[in-house]
Each structure stands twice: as C-alpha cells, then as structure tokens.
N, C-alpha and C. Protein backbone atom coordinates (compact mmCIF):
# COMPACT_ATOMS: atom_id res chain seq x y z
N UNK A 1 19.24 73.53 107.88
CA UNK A 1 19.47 73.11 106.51
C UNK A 1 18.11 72.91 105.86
N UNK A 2 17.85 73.59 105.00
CA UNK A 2 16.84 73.57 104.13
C UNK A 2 16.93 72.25 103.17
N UNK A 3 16.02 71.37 103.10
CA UNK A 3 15.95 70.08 102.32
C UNK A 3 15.14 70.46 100.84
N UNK A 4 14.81 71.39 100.41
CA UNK A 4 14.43 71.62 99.01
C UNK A 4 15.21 72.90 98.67
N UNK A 5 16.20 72.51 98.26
CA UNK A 5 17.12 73.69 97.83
C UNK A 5 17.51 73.38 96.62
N UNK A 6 17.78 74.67 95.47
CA UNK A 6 18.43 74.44 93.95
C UNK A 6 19.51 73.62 94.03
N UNK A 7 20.10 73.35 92.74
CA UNK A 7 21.18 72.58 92.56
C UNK A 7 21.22 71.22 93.35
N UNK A 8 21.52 70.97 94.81
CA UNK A 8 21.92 70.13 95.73
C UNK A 8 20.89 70.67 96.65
N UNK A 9 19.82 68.93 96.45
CA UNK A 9 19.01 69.21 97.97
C UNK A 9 19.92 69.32 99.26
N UNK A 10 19.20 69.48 100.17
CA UNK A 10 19.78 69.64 101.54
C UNK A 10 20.34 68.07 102.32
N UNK A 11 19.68 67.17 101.41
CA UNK A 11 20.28 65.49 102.02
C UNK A 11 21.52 65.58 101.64
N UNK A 12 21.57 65.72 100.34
CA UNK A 12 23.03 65.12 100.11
C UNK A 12 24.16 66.72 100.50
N UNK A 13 23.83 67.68 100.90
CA UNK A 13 24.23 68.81 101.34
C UNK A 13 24.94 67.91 102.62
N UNK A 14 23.93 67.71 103.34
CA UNK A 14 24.43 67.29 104.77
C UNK A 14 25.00 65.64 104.89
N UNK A 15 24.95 65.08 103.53
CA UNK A 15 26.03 64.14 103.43
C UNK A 15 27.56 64.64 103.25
N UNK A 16 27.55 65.59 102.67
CA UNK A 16 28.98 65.92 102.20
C UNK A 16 29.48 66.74 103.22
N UNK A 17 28.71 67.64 104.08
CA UNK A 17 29.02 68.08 105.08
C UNK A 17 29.73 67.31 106.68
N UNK A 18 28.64 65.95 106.58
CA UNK A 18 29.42 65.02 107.52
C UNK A 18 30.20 64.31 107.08
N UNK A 19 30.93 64.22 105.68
CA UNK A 19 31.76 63.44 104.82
C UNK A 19 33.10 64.31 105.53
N UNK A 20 33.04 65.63 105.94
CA UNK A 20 34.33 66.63 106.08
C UNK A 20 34.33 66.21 107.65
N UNK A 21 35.53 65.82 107.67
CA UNK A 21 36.10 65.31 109.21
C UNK A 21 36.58 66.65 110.39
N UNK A 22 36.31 67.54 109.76
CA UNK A 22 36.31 69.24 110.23
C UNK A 22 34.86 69.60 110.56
N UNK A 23 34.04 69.21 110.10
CA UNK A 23 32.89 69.41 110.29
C UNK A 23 32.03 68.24 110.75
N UNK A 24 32.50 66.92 111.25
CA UNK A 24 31.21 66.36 111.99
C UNK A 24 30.76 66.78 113.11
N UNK A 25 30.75 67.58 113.92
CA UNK A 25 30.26 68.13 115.15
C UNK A 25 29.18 68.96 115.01
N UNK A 26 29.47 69.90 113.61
CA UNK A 26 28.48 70.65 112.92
C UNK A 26 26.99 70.53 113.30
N UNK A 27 26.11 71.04 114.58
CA UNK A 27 24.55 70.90 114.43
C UNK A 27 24.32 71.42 113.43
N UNK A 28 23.34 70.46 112.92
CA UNK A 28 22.77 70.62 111.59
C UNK A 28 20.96 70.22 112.24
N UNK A 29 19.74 71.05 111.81
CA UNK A 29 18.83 70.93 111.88
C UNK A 29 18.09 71.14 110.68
N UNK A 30 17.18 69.86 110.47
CA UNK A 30 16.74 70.06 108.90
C UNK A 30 15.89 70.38 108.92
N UNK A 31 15.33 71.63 107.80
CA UNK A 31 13.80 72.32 107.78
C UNK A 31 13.16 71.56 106.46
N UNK A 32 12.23 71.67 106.38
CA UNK A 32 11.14 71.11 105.33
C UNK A 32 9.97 71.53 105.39
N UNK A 33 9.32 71.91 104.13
CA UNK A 33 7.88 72.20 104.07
C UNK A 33 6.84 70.72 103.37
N UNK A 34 7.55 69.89 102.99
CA UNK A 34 6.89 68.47 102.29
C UNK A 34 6.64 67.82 103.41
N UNK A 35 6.63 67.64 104.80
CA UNK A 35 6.29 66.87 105.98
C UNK A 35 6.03 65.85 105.52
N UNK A 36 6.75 64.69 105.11
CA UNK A 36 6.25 63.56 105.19
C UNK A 36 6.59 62.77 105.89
N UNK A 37 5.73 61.34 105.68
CA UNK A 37 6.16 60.74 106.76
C UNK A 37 7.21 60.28 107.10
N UNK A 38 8.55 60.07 106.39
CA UNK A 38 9.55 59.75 106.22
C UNK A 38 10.64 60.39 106.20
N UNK A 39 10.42 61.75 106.35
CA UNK A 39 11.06 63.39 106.31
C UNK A 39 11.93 62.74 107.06
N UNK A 40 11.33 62.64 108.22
CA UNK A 40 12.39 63.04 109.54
C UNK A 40 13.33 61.79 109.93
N UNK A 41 12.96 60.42 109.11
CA UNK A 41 14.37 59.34 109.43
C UNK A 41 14.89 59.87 107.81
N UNK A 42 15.22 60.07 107.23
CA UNK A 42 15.46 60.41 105.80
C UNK A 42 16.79 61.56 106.28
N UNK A 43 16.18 62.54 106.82
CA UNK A 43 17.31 63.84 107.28
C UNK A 43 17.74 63.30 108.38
N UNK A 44 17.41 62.30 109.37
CA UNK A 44 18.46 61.89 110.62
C UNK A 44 19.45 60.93 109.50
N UNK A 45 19.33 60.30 108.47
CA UNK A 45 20.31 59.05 108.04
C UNK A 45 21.24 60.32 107.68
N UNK A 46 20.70 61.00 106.68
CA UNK A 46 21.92 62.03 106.07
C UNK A 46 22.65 62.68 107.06
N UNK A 47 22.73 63.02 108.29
CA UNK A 47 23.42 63.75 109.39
C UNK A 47 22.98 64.74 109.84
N UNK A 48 21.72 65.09 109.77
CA UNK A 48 20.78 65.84 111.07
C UNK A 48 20.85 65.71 112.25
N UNK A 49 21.16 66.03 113.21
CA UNK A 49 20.98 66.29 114.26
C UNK A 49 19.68 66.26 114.82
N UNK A 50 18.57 67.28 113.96
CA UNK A 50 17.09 67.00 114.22
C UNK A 50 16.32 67.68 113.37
N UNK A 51 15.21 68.00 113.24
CA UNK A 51 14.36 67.82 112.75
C UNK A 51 13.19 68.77 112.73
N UNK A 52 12.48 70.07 111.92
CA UNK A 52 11.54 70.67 112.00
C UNK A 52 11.09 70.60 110.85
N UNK A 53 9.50 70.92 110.90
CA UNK A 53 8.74 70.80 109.69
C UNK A 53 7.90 72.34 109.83
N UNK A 54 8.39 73.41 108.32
CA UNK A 54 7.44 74.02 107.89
C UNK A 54 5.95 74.08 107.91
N UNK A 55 5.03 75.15 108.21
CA UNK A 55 6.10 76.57 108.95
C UNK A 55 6.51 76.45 109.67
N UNK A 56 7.89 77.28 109.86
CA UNK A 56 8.51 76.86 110.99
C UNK A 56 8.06 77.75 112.70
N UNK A 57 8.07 77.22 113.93
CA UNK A 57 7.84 77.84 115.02
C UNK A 57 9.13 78.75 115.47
N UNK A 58 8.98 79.55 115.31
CA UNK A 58 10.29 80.35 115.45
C UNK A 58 10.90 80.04 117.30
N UNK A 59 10.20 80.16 117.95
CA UNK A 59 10.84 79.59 119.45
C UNK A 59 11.19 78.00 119.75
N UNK A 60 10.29 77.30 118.79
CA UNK A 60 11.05 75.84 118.80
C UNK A 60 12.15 75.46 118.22
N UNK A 61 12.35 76.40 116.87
CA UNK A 61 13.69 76.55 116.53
C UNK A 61 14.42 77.53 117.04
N UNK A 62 14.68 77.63 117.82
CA UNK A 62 15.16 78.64 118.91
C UNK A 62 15.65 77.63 120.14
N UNK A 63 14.91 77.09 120.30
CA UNK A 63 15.14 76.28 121.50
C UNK A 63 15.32 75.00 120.62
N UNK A 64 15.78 74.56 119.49
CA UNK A 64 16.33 73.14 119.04
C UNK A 64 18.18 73.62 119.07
N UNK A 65 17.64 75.05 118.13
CA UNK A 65 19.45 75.51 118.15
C UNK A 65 20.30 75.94 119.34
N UNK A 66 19.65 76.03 120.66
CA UNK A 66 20.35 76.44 121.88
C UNK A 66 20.55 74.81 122.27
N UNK A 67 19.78 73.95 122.31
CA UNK A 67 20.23 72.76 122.62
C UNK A 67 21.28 71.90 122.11
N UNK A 68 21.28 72.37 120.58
CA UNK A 68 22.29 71.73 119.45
C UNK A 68 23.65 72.18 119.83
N UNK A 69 23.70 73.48 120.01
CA UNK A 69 24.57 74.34 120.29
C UNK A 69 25.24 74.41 121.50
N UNK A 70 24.53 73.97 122.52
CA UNK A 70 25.09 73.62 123.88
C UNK A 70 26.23 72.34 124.01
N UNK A 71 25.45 71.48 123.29
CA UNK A 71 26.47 69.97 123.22
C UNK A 71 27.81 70.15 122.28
N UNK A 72 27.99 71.11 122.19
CA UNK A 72 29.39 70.99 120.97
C UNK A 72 30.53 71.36 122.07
C-alpha cells in the first residue's frame, strides 16, 4: 500500500480496508518515500502488517510478502 496516493492516502485506505470484516487478514505492507520518523508506528496503527521505506529493495519486499503471505 502506497501511503502518498491521490484522492485517499494509503492510511485511511488501510483503515477502511481493516474496517471490512472480509478483509482483516488482508497483508497489507506499507510503502513510503517521506521516511519519517513516525512513518512506521503511523502505518502499523492504520493496519499494516509492516513496513518499507522508499526506494524500495526489491528482495526485501519479496521476502516481507512471502512472509505476510505465509501466515494467512
């Protein structure tokens, strides 16, 4: 989930997403290019799962989504 997106950032994206009782299981991993320091409890309150910061490492997100993906 991208956290600077048009219309509806990606927080309240992934509020309404864990609001749907069909979808709390949903891994959700939040991307961001603003790294701040607060990024990453900010997207765990909204319903992240976890957490990468722009640019992104393409094998660490690789290996966040096989882990996310395993527990469901």
């Amino acid at each position: 989930m991208d956290i600077m997106m048009p219309e509806m950032d990606g927080l309240e994206a992934m509020r309404r997403i864990r609001a749907e009782r069909r979808l709390a299981e949903l891994p959700i991993i939040a991307l961001t290019a603003k790294a701040m320091s607060d990024d990453r409890e900010r997207c765990i309150e909204a319903g992240a799962n976890d957490y990468i910061a722009k640019p992104i490492d393409i094998d660490k997100l690789v290996s966040l989504c096989r882990v996310w993906c395993s527990r469901r």
